[in-house]
PDB file of N, CA and C in Angstrom:
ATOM      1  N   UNK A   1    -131.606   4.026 101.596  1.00  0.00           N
ATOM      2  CA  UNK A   1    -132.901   4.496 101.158  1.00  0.00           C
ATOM      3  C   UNK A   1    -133.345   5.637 102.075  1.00  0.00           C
ATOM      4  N   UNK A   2    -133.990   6.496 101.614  1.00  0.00           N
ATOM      5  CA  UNK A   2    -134.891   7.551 102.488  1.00  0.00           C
ATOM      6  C   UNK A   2    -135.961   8.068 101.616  1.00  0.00           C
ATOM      7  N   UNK A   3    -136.848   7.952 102.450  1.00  0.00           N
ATOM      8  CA  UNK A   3    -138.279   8.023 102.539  1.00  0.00           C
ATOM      9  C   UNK A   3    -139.001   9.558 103.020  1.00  0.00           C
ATOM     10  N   UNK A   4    -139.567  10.613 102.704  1.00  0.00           N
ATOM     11  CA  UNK A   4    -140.086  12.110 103.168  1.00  0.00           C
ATOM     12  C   UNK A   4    -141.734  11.536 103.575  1.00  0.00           C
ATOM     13  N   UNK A   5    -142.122  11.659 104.669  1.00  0.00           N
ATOM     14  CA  UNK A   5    -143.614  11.662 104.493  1.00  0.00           C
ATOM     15  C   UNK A   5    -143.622  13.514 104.856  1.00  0.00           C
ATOM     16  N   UNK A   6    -145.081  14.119 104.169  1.00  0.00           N
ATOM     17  CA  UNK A   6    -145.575  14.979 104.432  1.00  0.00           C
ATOM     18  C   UNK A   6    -146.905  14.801 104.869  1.00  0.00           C
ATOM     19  N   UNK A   7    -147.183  16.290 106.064  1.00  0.00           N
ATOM     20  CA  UNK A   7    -148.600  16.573 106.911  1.00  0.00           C
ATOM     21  C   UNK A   7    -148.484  17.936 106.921  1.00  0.00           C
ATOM     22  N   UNK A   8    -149.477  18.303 106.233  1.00  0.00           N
ATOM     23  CA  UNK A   8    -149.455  19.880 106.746  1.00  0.00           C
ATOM     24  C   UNK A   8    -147.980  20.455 106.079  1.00  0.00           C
ATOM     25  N   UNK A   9    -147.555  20.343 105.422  1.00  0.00           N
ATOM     26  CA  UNK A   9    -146.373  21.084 105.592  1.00  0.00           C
ATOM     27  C   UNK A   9    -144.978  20.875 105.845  1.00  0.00           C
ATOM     28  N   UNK A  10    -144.875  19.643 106.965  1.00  0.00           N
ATOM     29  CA  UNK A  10    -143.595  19.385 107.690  1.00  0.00           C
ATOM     30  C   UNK A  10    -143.343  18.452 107.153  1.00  0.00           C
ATOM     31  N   UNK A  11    -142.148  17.832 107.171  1.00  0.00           N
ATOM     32  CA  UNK A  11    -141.748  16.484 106.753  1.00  0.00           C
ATOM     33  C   UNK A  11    -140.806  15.516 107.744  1.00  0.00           C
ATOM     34  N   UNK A  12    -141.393  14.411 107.769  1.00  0.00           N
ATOM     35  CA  UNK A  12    -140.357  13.241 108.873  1.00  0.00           C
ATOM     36  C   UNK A  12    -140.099  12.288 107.927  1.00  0.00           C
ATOM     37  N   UNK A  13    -138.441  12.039 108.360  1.00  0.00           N
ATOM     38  CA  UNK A  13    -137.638  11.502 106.904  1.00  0.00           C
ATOM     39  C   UNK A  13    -137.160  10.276 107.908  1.00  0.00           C
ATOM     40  N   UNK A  14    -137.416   8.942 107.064  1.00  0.00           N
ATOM     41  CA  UNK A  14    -137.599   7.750 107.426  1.00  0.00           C
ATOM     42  C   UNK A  14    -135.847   7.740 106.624  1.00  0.00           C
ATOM     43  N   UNK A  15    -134.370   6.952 107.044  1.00  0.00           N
ATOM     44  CA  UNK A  15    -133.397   7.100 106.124  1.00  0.00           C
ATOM     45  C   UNK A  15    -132.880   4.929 106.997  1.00  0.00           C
ATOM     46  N   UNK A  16    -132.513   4.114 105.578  1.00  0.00           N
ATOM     47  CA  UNK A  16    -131.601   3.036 106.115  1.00  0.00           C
ATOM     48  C   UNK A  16    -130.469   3.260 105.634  1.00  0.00           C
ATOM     49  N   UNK A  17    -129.560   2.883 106.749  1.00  0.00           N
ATOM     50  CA  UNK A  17    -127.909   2.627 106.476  1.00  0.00           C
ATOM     51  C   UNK A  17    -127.930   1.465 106.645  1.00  0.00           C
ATOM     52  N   UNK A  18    -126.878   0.928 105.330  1.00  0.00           N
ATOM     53  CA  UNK A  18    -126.176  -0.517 105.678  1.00  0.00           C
ATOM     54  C   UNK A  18    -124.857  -0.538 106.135  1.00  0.00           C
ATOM     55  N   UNK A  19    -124.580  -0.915 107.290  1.00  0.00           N
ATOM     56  CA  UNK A  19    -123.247  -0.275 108.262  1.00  0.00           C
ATOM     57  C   UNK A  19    -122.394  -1.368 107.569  1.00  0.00           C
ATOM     58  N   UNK A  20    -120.764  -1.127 107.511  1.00  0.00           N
ATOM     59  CA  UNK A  20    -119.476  -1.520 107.577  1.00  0.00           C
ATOM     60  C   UNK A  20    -119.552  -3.001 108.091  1.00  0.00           C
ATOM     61  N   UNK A  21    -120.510  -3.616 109.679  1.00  0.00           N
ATOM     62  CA  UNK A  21    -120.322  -4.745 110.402  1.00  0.00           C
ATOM     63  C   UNK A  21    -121.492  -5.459 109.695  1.00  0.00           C
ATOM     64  N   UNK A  22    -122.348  -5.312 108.621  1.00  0.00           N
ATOM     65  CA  UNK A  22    -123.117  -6.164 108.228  1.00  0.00           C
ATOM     66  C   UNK A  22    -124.513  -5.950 108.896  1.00  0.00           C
ATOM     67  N   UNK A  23    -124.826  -4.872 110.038  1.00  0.00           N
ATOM     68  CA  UNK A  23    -126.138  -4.796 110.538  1.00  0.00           C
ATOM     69  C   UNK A  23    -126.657  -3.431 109.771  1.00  0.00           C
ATOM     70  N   UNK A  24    -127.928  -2.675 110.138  1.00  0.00           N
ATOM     71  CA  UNK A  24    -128.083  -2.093 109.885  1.00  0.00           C
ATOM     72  C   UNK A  24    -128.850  -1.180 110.424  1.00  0.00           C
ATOM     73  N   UNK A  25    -129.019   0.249 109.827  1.00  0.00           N
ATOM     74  CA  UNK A  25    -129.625   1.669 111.250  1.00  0.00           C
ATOM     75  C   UNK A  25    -130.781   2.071 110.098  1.00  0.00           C
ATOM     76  N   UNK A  26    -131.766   2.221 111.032  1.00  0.00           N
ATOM     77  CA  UNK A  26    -133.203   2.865 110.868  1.00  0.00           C
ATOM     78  C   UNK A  26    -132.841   4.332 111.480  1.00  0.00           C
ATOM     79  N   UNK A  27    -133.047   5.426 110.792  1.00  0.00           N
ATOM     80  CA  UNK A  27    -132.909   6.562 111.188  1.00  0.00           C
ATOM     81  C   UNK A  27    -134.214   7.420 110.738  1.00  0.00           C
ATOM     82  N   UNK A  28    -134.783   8.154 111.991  1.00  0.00           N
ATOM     83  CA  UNK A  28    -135.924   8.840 111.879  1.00  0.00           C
ATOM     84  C   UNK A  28    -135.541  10.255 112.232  1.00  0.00           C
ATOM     85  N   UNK A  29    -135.878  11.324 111.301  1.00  0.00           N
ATOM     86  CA  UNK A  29    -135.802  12.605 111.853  1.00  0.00           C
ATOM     87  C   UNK A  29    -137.097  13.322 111.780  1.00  0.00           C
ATOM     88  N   UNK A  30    -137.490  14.031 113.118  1.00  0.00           N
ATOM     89  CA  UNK A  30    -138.974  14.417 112.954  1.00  0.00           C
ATOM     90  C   UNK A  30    -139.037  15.855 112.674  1.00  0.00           C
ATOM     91  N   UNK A  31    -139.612  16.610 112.230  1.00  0.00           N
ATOM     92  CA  UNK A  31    -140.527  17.545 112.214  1.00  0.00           C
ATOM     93  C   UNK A  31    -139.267  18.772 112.849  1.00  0.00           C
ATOM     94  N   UNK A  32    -139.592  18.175 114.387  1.00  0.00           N
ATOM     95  CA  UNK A  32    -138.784  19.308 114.778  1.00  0.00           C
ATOM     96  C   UNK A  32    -136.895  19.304 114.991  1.00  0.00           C
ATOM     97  N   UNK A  33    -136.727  18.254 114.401  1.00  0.00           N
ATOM     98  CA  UNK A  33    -135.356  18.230 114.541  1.00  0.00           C
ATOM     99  C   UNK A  33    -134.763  17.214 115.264  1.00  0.00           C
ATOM    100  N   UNK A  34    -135.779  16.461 116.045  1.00  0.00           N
ATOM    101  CA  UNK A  34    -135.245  15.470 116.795  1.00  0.00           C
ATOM    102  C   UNK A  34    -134.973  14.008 115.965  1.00  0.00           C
ATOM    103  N   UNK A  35    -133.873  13.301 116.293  1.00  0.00           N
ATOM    104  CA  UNK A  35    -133.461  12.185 115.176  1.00  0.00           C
ATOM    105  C   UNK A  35    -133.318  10.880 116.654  1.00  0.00           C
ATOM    106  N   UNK A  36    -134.206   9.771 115.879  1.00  0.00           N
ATOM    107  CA  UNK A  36    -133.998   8.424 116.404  1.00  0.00           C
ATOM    108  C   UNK A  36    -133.365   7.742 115.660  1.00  0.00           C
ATOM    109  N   UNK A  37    -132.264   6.612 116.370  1.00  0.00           N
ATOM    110  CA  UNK A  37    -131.890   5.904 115.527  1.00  0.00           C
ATOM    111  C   UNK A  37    -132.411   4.450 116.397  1.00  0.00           C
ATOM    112  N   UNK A  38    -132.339   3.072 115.709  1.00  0.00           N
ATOM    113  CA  UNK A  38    -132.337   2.439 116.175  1.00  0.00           C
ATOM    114  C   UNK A  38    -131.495   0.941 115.095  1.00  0.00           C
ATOM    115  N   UNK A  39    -130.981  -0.058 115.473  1.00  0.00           N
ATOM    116  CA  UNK A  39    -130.094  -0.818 114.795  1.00  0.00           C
ATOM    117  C   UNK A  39    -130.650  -2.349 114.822  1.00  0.00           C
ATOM    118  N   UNK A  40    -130.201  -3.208 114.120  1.00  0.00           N
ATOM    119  CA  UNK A  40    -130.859  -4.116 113.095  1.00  0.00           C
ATOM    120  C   UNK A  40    -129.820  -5.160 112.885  1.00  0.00           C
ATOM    121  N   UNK A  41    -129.786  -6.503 113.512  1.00  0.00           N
ATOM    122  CA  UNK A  41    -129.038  -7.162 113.109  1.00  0.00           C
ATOM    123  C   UNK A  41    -129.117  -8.094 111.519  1.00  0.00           C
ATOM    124  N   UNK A  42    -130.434  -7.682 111.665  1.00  0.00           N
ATOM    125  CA  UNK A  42    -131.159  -8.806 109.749  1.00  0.00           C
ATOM    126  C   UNK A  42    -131.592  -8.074 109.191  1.00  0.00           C
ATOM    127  N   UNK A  43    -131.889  -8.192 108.097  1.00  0.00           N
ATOM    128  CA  UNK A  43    -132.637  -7.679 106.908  1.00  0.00           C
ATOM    129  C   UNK A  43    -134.312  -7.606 107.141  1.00  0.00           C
ATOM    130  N   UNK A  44    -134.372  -8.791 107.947  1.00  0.00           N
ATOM    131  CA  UNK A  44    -135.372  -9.115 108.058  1.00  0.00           C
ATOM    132  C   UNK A  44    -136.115  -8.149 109.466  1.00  0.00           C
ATOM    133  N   UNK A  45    -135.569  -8.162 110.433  1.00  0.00           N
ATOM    134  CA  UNK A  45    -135.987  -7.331 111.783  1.00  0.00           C
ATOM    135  C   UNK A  45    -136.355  -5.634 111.077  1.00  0.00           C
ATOM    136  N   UNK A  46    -135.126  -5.448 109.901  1.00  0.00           N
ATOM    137  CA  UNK A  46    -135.392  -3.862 109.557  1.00  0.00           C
ATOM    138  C   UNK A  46    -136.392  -4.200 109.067  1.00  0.00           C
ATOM    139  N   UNK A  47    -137.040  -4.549 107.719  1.00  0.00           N
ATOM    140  CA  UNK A  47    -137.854  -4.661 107.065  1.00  0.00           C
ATOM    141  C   UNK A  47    -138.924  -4.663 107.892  1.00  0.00           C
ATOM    142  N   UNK A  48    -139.394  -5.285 108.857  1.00  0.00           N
ATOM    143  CA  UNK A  48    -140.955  -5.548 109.266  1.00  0.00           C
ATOM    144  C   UNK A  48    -140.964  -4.325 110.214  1.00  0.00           C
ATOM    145  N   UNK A  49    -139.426  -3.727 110.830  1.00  0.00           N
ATOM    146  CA  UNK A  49    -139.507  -2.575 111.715  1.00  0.00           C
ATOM    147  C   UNK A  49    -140.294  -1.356 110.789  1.00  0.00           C
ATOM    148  N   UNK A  50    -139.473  -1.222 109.878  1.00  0.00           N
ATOM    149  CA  UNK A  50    -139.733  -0.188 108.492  1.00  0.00           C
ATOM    150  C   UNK A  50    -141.333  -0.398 108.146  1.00  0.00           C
ATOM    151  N   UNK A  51    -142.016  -1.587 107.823  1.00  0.00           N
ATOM    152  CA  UNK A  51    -143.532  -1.898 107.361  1.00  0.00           C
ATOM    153  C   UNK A  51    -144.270  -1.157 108.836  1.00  0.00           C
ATOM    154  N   UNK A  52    -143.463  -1.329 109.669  1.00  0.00           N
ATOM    155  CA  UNK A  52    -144.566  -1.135 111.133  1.00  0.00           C
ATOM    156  C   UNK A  52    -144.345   0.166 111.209  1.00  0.00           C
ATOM    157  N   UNK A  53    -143.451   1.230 111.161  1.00  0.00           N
ATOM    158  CA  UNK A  53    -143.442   2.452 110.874  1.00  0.00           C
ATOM    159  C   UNK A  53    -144.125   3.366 109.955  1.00  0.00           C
ATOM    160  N   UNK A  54    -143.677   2.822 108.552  1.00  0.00           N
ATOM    161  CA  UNK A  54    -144.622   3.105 107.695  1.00  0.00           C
ATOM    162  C   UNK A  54    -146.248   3.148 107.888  1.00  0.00           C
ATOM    163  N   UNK A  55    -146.766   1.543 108.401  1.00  0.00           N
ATOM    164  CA  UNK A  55    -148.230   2.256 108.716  1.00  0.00           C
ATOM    165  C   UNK A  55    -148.600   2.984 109.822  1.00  0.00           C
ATOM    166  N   UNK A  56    -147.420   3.183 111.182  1.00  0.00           N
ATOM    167  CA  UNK A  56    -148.073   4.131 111.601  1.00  0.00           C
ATOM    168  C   UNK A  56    -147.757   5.095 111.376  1.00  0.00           C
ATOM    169  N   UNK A  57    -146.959   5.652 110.656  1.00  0.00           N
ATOM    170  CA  UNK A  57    -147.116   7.333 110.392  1.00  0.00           C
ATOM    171  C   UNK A  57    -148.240   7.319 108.969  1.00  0.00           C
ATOM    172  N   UNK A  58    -148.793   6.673 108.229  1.00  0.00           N
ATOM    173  CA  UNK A  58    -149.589   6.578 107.484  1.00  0.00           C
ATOM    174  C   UNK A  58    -150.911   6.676 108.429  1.00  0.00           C
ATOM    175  N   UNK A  59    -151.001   5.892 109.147  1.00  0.00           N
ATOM    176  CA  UNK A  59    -152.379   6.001 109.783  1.00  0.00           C
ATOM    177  C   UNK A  59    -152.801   7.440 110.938  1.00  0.00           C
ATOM    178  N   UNK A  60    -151.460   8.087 110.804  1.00  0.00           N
ATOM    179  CA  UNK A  60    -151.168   9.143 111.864  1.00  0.00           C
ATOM    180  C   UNK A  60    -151.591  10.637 110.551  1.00  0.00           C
ATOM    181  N   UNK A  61    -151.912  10.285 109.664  1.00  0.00           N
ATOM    182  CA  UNK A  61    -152.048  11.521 108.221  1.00  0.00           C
ATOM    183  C   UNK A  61    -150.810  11.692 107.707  1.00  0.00           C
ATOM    184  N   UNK A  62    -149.471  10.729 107.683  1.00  0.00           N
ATOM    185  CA  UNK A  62    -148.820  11.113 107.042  1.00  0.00           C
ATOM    186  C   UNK A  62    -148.723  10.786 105.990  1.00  0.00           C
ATOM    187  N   UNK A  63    -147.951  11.403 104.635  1.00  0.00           N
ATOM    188  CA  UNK A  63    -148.212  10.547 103.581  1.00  0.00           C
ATOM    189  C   UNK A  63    -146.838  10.624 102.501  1.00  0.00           C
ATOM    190  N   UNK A  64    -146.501   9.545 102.321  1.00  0.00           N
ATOM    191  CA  UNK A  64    -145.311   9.470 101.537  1.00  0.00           C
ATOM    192  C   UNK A  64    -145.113  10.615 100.545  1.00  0.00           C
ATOM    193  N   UNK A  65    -143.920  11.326 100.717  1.00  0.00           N
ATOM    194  CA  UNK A  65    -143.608  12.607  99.737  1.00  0.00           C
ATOM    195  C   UNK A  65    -142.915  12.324  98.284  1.00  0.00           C
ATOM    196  N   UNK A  66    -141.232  11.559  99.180  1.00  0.00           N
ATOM    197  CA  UNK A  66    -140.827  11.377  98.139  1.00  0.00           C
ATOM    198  C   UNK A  66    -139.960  10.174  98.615  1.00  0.00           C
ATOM    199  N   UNK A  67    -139.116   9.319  97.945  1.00  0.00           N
ATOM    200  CA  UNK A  67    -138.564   8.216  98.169  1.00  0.00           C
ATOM    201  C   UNK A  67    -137.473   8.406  97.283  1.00  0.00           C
ATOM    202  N   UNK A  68    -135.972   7.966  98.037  1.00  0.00           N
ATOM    203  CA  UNK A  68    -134.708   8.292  97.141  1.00  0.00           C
ATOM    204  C   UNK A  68    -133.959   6.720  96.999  1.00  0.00           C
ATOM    205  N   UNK A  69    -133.172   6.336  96.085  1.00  0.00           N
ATOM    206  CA  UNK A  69    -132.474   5.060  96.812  1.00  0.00           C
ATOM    207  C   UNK A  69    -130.975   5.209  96.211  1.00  0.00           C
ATOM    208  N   UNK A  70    -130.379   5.117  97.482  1.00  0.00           N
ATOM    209  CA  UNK A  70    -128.727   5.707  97.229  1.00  0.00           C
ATOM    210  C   UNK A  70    -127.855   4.434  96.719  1.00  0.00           C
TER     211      UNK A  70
END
């Protein structure tokens, strides 16, 4: 899945991979180019990671652009 929020203009792209070993990567790329990843042994740890992201870049003025699901 990947997620675009827009502010102003720029966009920070929220993306999940479901890896090969059964865990899975939260990948954030911001604005200026810089990319976080961070990894996920449950479904469950991503999910509430992903809800807690979501509202804070929502509460930060960002706002969902567009949403893809691969």
């Amino acid at each position: 899945m990947l997620w675009w929020f827009e502010r102003n203009g720029a966009y920070f792209t929220v993306e999940v991979l479901c890896l090969p070993n059964g865990e899975y990567e939260l990948r954030f790329l911001s604005p200026d180019g810089t990319e976080r990843i961070e990894r996920f042994q449950t479904a469950r740890d991503l999910a509430e990671r992903q809800h807690r992201i979501d509202s804070a870049l929502q509460a930060r003025g960002w706002a969902r652009a567009h949403e893809w699901t691969l």
